[in-house]
N, C-alpha and C. Protein backbone atom coordinates (compact mmCIF):
# COMPACT_ATOMS: atom_id res chain seq x y z
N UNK A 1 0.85 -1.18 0.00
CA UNK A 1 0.00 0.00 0.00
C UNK A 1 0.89 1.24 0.00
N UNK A 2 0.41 2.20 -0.84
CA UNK A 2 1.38 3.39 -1.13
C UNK A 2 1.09 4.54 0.15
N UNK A 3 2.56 4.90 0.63
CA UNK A 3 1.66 5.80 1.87
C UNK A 3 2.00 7.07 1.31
N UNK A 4 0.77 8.52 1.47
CA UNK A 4 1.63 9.84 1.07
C UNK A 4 2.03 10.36 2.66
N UNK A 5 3.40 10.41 2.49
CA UNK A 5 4.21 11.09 3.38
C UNK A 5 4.54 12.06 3.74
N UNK A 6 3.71 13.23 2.83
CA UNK A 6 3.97 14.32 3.17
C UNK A 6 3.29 14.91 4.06
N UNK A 7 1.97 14.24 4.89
CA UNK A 7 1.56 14.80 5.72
C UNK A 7 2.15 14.31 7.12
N UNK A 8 3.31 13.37 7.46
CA UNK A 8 4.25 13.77 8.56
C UNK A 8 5.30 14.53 8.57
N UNK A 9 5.63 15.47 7.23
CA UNK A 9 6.83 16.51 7.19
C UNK A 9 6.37 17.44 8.59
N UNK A 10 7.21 17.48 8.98
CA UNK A 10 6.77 18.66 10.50
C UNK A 10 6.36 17.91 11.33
N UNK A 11 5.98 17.09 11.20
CA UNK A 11 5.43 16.12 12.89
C UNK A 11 6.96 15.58 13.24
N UNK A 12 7.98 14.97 13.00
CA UNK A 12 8.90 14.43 13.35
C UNK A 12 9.87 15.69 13.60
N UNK A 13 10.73 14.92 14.85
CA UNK A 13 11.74 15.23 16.28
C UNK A 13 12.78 15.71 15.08
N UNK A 14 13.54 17.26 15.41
CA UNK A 14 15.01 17.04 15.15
C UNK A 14 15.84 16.23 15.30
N UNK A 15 17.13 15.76 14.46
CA UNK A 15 17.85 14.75 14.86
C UNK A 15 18.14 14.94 16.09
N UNK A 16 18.72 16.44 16.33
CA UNK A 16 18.99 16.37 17.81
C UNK A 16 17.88 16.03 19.44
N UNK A 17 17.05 16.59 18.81
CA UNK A 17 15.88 16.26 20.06
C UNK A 17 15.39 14.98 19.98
N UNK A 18 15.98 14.17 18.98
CA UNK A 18 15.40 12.57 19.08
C UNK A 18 16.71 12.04 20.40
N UNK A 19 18.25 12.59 19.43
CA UNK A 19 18.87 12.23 20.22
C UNK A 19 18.87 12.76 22.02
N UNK A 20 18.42 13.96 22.13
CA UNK A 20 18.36 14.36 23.67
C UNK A 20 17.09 13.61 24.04
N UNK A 21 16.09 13.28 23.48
CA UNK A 21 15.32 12.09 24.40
C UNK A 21 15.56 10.96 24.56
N UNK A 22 16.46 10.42 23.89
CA UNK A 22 16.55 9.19 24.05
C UNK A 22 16.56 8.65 25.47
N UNK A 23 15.74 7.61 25.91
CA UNK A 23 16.09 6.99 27.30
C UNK A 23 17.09 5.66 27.17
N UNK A 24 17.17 5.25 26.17
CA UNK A 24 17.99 4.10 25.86
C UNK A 24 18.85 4.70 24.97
N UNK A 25 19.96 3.75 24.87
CA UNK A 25 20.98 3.85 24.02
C UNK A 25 21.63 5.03 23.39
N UNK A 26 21.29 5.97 24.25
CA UNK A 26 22.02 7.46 23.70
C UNK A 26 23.44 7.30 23.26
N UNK A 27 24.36 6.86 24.52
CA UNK A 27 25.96 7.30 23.91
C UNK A 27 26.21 6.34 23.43
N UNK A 28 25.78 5.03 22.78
CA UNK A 28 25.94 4.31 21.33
C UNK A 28 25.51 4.98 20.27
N UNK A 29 24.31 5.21 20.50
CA UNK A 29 24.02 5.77 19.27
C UNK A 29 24.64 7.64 18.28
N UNK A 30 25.30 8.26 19.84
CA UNK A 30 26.14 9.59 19.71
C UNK A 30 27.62 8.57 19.15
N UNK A 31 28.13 7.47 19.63
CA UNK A 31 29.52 7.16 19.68
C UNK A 31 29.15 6.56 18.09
N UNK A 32 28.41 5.68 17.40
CA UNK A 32 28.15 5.31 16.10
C UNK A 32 28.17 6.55 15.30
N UNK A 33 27.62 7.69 15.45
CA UNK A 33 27.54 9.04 14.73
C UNK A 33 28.90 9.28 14.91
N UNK A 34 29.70 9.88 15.99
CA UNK A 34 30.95 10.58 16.03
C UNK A 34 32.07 9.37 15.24
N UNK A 35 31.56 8.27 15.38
CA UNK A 35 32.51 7.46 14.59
C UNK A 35 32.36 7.08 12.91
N UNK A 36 31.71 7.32 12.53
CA UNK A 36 31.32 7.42 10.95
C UNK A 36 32.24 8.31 10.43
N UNK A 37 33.08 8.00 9.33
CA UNK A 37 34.26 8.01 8.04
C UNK A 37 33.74 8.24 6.75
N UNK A 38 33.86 8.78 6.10
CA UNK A 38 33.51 8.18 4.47
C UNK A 38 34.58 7.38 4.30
N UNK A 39 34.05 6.55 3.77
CA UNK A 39 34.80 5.41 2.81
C UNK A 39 35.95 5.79 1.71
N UNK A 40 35.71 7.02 1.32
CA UNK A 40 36.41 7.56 0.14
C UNK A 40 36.35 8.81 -0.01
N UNK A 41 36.65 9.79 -0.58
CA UNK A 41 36.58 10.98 -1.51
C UNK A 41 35.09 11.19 -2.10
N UNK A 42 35.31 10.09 -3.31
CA UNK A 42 34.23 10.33 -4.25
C UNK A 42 32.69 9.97 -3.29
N UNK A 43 32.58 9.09 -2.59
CA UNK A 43 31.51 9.15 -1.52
C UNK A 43 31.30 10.09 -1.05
N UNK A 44 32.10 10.99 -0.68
CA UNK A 44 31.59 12.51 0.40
C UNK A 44 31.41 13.24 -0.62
N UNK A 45 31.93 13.33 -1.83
CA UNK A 45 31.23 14.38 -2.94
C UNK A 45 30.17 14.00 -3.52
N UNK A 46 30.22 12.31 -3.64
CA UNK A 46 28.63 12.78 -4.32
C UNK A 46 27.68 12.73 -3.56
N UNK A 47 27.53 12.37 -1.78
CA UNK A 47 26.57 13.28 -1.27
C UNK A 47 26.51 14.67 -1.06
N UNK A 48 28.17 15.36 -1.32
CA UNK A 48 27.72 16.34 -1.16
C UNK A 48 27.10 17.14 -2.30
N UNK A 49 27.60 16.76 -3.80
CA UNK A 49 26.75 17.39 -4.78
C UNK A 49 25.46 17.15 -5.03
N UNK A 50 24.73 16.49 -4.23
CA UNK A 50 22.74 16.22 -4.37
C UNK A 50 22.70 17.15 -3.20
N UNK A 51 23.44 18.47 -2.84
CA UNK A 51 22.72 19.29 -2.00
C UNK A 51 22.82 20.23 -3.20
N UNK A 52 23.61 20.36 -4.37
CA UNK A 52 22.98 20.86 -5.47
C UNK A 52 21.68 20.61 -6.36
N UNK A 53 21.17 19.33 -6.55
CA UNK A 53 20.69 18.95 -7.54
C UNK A 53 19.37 18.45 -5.90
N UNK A 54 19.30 17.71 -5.28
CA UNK A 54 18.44 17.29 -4.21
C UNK A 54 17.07 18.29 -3.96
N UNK A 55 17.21 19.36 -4.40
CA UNK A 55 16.34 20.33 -3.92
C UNK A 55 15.10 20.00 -3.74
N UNK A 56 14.64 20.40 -2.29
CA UNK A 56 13.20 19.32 -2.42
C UNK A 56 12.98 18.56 -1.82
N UNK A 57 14.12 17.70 -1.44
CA UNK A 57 13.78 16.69 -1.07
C UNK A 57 13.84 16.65 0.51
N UNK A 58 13.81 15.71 1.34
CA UNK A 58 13.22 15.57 2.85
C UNK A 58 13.27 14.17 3.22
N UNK A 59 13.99 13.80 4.12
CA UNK A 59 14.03 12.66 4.91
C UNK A 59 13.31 12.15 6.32
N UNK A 60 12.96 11.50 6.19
CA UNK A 60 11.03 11.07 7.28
C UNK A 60 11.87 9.88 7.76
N UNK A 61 12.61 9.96 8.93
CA UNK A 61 13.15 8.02 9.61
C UNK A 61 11.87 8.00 10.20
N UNK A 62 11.82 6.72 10.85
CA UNK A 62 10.88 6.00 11.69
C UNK A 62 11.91 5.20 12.77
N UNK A 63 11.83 5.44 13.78
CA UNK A 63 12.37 4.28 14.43
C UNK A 63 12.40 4.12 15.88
N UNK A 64 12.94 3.66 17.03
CA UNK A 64 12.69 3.62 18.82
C UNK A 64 14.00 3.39 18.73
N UNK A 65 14.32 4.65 20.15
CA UNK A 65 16.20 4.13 20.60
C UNK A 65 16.19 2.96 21.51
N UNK A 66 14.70 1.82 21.60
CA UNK A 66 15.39 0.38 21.75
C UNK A 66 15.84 -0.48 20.42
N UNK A 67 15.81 -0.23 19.22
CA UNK A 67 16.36 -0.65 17.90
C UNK A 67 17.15 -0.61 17.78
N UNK A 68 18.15 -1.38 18.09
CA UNK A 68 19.46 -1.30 17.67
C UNK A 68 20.37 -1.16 16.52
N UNK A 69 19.57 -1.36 15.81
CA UNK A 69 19.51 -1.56 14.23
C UNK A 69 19.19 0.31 13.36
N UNK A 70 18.40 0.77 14.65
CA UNK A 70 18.45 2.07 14.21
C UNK A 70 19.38 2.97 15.06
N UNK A 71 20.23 2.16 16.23
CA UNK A 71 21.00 2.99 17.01
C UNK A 71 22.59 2.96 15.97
N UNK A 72 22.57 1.71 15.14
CA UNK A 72 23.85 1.60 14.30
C UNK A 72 23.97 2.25 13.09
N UNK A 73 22.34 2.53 12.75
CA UNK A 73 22.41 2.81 11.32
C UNK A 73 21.96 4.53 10.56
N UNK A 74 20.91 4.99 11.51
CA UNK A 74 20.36 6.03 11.79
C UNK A 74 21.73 6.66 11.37
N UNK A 75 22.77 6.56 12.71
CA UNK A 75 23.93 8.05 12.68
C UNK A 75 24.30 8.08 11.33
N UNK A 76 24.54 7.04 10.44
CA UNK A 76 24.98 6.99 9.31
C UNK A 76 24.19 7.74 8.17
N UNK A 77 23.09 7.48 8.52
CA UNK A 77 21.67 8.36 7.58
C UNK A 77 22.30 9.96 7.99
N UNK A 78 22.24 10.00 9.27
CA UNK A 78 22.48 11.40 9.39
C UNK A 78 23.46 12.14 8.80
N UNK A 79 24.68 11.39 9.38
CA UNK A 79 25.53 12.10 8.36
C UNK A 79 25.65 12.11 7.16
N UNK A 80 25.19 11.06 6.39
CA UNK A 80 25.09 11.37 4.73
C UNK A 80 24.53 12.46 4.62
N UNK A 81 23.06 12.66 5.26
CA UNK A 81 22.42 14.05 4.57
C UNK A 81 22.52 15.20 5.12
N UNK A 82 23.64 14.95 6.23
CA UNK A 82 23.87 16.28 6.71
C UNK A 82 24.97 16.70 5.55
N UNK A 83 25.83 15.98 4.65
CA UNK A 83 26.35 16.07 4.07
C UNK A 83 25.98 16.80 2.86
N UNK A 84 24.84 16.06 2.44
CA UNK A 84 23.89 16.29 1.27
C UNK A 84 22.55 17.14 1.39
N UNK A 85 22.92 17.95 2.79
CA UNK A 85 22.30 18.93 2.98
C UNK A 85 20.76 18.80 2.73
N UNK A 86 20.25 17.52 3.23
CA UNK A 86 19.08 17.32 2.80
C UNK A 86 18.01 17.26 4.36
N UNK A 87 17.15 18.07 4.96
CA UNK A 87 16.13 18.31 6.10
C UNK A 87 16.05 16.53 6.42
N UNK A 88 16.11 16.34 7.46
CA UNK A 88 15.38 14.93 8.28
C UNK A 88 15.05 15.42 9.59
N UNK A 89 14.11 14.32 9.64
CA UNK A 89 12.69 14.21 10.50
C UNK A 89 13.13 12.93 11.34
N UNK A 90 12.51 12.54 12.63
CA UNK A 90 12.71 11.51 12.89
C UNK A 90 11.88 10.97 13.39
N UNK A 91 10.23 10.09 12.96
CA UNK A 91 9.38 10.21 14.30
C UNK A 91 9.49 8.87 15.07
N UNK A 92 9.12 9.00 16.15
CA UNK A 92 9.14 7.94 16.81
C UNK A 92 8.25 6.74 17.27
N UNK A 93 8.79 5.63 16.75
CA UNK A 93 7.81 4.75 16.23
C UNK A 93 6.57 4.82 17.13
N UNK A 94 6.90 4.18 18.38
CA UNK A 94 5.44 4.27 19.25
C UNK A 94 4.09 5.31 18.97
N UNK A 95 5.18 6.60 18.84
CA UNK A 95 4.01 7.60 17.98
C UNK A 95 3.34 7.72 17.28
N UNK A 96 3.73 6.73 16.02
CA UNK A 96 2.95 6.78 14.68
C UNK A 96 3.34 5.12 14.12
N UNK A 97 2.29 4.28 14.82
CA UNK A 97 2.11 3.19 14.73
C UNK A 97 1.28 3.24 13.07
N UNK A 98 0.31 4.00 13.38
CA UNK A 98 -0.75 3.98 12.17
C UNK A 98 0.46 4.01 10.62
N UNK A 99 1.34 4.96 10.85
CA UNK A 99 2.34 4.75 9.59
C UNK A 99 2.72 3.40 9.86
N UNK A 100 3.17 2.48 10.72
CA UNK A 100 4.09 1.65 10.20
C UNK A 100 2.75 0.68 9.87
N UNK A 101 1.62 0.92 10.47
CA UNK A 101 1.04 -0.43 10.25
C UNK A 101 0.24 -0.33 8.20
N UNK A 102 -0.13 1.27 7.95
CA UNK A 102 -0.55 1.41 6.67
C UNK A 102 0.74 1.15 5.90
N UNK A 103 1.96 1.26 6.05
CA UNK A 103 2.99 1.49 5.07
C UNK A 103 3.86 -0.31 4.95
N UNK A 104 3.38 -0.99 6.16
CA UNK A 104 4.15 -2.43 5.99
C UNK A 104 3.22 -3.75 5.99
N UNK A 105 1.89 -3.05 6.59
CA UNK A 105 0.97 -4.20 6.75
C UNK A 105 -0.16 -4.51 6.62
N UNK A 106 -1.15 -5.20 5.64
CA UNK A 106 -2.47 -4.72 5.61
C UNK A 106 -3.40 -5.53 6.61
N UNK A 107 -2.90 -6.21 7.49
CA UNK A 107 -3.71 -7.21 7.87
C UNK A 107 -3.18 -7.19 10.17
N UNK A 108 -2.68 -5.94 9.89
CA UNK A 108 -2.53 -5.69 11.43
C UNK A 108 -0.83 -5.68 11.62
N UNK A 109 -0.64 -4.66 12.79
CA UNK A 109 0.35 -4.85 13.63
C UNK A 109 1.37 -6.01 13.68
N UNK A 110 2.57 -5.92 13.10
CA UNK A 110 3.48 -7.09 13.63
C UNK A 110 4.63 -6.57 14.85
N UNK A 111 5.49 -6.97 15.31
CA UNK A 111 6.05 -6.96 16.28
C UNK A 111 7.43 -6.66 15.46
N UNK A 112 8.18 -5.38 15.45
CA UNK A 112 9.16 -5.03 14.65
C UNK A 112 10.64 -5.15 15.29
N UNK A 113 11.50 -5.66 15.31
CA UNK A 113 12.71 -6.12 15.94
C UNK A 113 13.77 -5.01 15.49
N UNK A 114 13.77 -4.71 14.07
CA UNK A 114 14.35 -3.83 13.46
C UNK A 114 13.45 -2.38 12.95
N UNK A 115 13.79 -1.54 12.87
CA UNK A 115 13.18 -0.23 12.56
C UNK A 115 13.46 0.81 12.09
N UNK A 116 14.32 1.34 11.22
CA UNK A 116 14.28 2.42 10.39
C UNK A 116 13.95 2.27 8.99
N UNK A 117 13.35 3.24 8.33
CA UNK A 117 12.61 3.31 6.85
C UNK A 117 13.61 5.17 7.25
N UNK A 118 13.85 5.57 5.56
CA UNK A 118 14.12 6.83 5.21
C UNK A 118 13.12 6.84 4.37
N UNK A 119 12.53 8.51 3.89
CA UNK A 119 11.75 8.55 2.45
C UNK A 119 12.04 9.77 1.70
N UNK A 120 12.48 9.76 0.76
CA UNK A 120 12.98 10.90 0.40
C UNK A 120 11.36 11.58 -0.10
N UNK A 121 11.02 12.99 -0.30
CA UNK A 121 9.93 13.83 -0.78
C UNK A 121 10.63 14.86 -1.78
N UNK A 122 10.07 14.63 -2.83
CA UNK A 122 10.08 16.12 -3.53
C UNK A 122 9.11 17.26 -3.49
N UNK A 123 9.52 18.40 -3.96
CA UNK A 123 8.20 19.66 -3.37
C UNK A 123 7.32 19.23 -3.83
N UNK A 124 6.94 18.29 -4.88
CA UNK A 124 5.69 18.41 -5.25
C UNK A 124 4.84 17.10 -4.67
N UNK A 125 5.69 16.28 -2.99
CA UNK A 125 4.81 15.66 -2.45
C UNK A 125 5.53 14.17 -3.22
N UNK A 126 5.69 13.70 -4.49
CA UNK A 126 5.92 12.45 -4.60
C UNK A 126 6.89 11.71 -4.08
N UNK A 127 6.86 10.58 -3.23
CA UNK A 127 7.47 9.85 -2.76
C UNK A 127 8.96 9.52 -3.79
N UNK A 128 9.97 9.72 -3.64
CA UNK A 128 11.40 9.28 -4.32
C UNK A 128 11.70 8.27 -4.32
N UNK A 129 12.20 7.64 -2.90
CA UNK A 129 12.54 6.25 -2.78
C UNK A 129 12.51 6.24 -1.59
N UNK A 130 12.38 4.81 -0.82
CA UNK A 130 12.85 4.63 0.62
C UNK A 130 13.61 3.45 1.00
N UNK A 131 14.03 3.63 2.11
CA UNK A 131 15.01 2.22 2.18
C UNK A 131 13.98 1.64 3.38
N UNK A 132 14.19 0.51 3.91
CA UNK A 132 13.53 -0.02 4.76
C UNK A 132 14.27 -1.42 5.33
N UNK A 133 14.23 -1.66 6.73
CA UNK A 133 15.07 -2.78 7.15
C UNK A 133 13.79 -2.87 8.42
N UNK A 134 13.31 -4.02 8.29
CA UNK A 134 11.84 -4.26 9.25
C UNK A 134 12.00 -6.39 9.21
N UNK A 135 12.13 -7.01 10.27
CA UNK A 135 11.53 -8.39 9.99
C UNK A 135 10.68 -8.75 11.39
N UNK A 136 9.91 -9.40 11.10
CA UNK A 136 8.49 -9.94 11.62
C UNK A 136 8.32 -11.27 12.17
N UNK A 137 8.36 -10.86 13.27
CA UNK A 137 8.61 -12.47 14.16
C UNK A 137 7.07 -13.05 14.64
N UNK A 138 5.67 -12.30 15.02
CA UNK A 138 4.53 -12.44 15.07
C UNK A 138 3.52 -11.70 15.08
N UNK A 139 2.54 -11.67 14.94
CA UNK A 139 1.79 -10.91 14.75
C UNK A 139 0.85 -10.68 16.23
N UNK A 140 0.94 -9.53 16.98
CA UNK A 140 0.34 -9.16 17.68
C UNK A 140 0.50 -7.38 18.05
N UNK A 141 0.46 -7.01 19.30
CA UNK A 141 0.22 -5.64 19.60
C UNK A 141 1.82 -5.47 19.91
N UNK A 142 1.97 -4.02 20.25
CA UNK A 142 3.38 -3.35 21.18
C UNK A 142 3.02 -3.70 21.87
């Protein structure tokens, strides 16, 4: 099911105010950020040249600082597009169940072990692409 995403632009936490709430896993998830490298040269330029050409666009995570999966991977999101100069959002899953359950499931709530989705937006609202790392061990409530 296709979700439009542009009506959580503005509901989601600064990176930083996700990170100052965190009750779990804060200084992993600050020590994974301060420890992120580019790989190369040409990696840090060509995120940084889609803050030329990117215009528009907007990054929507989803995820809980009990995810570990988003405490390793998140900092890495961040810094790419802090690189690539591209706005992110971060909301927090418990908050907006109704997204994860319209955007991964049509038949109810599963129990998510892993948790971040990015989505890129252009101004005119259409969804770009998203990445997603989610697996499903049963089906019941949080």
């Amino acid at each position: 099911m296709s979700v439009n995403m542009a009506g959580y632009i503005g509901k989601g936490l600064s990176p930083q105010d996700f990170i100052t709430g965190m009750t779990r896993n804060q200084d992993a998830f600050t020590s994974w950020y301060h420890q992120f490298t580019w790989p190369s040269v040409e990696s840090r330029q060509f995120f940084g040249g889609l803050s030329e050409t990117a215009t528009g666009l907007h990054c929507i995570i989803i995820g809980a600082d009990w995810c570990g999966d988003v405490v390793r991977n998140v900092p890495v999101v961040l810094r790419l597009m802090e690189e690539a100069a591209i706005p992110v959002e971060i909301l927090v899953l418990e908050e907006h169940l109704e997204l994860v359950d319209t955007h991964f499931f049509d038949d109810g709530r599963a129990f998510y072990s892993d948790c971040a989705i990015c989505a890129g937006k252009r101004r005119d609202r259409r969804k770009v692409g998203a990445a997603t790392q989610l697996y499903t061990r049963s089906h019941g409530g949080f």
